[in-house]
C-alpha atoms as a PDB file:
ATOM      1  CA  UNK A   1       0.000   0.000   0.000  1.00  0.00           C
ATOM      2  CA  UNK A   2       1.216   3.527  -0.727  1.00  0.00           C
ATOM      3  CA  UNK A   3       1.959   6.391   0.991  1.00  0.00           C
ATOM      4  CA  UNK A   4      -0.686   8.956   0.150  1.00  0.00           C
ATOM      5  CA  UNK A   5       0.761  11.583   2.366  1.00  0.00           C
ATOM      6  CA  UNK A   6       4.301  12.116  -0.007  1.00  0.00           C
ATOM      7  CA  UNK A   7       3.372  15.628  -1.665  1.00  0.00           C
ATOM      8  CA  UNK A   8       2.571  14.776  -4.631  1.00  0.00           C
ATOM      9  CA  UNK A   9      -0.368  15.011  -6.788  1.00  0.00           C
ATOM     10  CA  UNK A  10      -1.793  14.878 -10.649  1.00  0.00           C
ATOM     11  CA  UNK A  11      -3.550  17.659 -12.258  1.00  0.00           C
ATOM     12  CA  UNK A  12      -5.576  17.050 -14.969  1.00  0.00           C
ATOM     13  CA  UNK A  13      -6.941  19.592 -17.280  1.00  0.00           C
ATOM     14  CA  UNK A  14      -8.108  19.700 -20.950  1.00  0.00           C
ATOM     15  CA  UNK A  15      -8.165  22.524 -23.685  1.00  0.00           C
ATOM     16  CA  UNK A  16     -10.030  22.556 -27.129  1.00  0.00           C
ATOM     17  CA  UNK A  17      -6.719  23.146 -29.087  1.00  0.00           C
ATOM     18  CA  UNK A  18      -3.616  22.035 -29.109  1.00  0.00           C
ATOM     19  CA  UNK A  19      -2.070  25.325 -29.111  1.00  0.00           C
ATOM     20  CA  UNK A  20      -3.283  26.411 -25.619  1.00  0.00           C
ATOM     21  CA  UNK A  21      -1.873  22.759 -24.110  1.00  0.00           C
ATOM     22  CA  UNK A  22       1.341  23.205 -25.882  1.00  0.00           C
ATOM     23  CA  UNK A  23       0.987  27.065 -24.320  1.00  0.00           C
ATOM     24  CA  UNK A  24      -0.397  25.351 -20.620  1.00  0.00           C
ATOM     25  CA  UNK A  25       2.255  22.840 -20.447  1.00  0.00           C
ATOM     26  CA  UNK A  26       5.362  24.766 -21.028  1.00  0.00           C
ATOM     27  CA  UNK A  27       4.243  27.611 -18.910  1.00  0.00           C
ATOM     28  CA  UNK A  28       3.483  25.079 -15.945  1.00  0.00           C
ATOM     29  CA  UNK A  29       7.258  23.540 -16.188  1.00  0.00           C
ATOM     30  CA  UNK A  30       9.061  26.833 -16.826  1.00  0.00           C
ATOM     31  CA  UNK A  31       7.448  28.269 -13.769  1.00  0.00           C
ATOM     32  CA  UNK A  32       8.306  25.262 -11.812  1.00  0.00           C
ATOM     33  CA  UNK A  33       5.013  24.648 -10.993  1.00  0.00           C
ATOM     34  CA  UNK A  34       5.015  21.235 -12.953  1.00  0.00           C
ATOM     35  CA  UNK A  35       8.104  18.938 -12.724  1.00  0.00           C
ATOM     36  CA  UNK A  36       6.173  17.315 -15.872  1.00  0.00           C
ATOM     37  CA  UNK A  37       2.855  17.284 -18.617  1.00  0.00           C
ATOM     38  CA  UNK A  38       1.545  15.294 -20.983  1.00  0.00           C
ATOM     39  CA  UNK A  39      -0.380  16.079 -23.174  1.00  0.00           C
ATOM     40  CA  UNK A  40      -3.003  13.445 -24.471  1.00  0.00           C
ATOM     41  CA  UNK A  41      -5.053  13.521 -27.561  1.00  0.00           C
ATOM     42  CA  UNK A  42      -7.202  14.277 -29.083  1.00  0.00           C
ATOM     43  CA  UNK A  43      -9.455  12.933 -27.040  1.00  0.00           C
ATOM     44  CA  UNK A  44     -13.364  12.912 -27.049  1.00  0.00           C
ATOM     45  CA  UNK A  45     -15.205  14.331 -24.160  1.00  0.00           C
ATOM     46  CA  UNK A  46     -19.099  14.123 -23.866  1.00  0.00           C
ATOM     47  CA  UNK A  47     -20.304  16.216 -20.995  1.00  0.00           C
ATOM     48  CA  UNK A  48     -23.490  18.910 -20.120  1.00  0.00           C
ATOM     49  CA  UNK A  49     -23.369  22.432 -20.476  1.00  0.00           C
ATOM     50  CA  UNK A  50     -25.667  25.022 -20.172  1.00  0.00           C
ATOM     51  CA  UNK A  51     -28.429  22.138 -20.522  1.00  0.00           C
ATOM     52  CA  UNK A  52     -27.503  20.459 -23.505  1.00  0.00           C
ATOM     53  CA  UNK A  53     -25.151  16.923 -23.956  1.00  0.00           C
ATOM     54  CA  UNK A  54     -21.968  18.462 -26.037  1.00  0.00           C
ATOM     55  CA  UNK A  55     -18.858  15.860 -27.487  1.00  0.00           C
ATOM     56  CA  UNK A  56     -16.273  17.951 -28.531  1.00  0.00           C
ATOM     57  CA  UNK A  57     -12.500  16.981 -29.063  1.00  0.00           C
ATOM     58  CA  UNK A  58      -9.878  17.511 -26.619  1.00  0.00           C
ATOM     59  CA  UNK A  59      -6.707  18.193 -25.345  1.00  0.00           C
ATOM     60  CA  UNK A  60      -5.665  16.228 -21.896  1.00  0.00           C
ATOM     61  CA  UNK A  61      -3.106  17.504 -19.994  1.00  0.00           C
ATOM     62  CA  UNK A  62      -1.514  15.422 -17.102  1.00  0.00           C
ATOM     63  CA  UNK A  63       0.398  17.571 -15.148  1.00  0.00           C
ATOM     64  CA  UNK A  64       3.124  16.365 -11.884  1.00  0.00           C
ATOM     65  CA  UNK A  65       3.210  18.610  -9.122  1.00  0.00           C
ATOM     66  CA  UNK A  66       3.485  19.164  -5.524  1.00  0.00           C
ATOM     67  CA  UNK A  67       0.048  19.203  -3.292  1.00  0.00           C
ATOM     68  CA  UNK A  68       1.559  22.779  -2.125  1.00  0.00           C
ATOM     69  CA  UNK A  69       1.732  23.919  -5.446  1.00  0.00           C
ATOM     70  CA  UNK A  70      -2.422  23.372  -6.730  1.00  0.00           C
ATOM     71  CA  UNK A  71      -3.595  26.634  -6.041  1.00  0.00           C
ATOM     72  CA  UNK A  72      -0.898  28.181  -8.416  1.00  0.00           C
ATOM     73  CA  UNK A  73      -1.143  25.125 -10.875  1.00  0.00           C
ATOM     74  CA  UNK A  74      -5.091  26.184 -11.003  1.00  0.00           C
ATOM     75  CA  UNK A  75      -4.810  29.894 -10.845  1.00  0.00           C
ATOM     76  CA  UNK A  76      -2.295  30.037 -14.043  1.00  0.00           C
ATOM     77  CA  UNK A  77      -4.844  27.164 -15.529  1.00  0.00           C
ATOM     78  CA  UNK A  78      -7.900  29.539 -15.350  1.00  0.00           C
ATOM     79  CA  UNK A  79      -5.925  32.871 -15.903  1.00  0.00           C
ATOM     80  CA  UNK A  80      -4.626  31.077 -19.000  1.00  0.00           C
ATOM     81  CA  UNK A  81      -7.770  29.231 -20.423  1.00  0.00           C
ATOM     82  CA  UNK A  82     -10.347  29.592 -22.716  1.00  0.00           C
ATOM     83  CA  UNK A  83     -12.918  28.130 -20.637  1.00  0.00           C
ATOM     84  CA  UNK A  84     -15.937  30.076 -19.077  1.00  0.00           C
ATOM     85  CA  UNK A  85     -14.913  26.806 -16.137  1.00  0.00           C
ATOM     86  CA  UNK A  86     -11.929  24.678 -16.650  1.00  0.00           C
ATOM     87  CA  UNK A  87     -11.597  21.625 -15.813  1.00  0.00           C
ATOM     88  CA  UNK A  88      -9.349  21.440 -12.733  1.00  0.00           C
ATOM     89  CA  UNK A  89      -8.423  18.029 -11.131  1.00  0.00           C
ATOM     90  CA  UNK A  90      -5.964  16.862  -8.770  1.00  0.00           C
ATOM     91  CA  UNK A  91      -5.642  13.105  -8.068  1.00  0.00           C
ATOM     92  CA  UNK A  92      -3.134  12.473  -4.747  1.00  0.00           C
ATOM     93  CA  UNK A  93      -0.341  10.073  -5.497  1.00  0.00           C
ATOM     94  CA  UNK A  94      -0.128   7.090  -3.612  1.00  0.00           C
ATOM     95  CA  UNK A  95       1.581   4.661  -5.009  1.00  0.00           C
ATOM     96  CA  UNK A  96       5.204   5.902  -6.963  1.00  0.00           C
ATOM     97  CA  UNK A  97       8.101   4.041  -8.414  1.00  0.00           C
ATOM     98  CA  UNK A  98      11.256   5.775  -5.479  1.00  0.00           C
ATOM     99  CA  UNK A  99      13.548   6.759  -8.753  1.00  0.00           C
ATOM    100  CA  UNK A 100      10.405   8.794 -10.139  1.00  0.00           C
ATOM    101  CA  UNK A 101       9.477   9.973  -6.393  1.00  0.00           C
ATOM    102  CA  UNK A 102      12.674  11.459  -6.431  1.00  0.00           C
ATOM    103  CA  UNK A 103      12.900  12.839  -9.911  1.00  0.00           C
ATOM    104  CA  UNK A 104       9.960  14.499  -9.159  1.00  0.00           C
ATOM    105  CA  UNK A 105      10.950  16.001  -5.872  1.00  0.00           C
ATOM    106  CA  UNK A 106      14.151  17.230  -7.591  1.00  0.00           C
ATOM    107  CA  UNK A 107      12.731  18.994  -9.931  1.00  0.00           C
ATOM    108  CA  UNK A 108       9.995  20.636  -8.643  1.00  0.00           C
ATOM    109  CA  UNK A 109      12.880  21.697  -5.303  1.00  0.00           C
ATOM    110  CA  UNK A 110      12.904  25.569  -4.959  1.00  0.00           C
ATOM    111  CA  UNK A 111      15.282  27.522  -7.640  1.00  0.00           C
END
């Protein structure tokens, strides 16, 4: 069983073009507020908005970060996106191979 009390967390996010994830994911990493993102896709997304079932494609973005660091990681998301309300997720990490653990830990270590 993992330790789900070692810092560290995944935010997920998604855009409607690949520009703006490309644009998300460096500025999350150069600001150190991301050790690492993916970016997934496209992917299809089928959710409700303002009443109505939409599918559009999409951009996922799977970003590494510290639990300290979500409010930035979501301020920068929303003062960056498109969005009216971005999608904003952070998923704890429990269970991490040590060599990653400390990868991450490195790089995401105040500059």
């Amino acid at each position: 069983m993992g330790d789900a009390s070692n810092g560290f967390q995944l935010v997920l996010t998604t855009t409607d073009s690949e520009a703006l994830a490309e644009r998300l994911a460096h500025e999350l990493v150069e600001r150190g507020l991301a050790a690492c993102v993916n970016v997934v896709g496209p992917v299809q997304s089928v959710y409700r908005w303002e009443g109505e079932v939409v599918r559009s494609e999409e951009r996922l973005l799977l970003a590494k970060t510290r639990v300290d660091r979500f409010q930035q990681v979501a301020s920068l998301i929303r003062e960056l996106h498109t969005y009216d309300v971005p999608e904003v997720l952070a998923i704890s990490l429990a269970d991490v191979e040590p060599h990653y653990l400390g990868w991450l830990a490195e790089s995401l270590r105040e500059r």
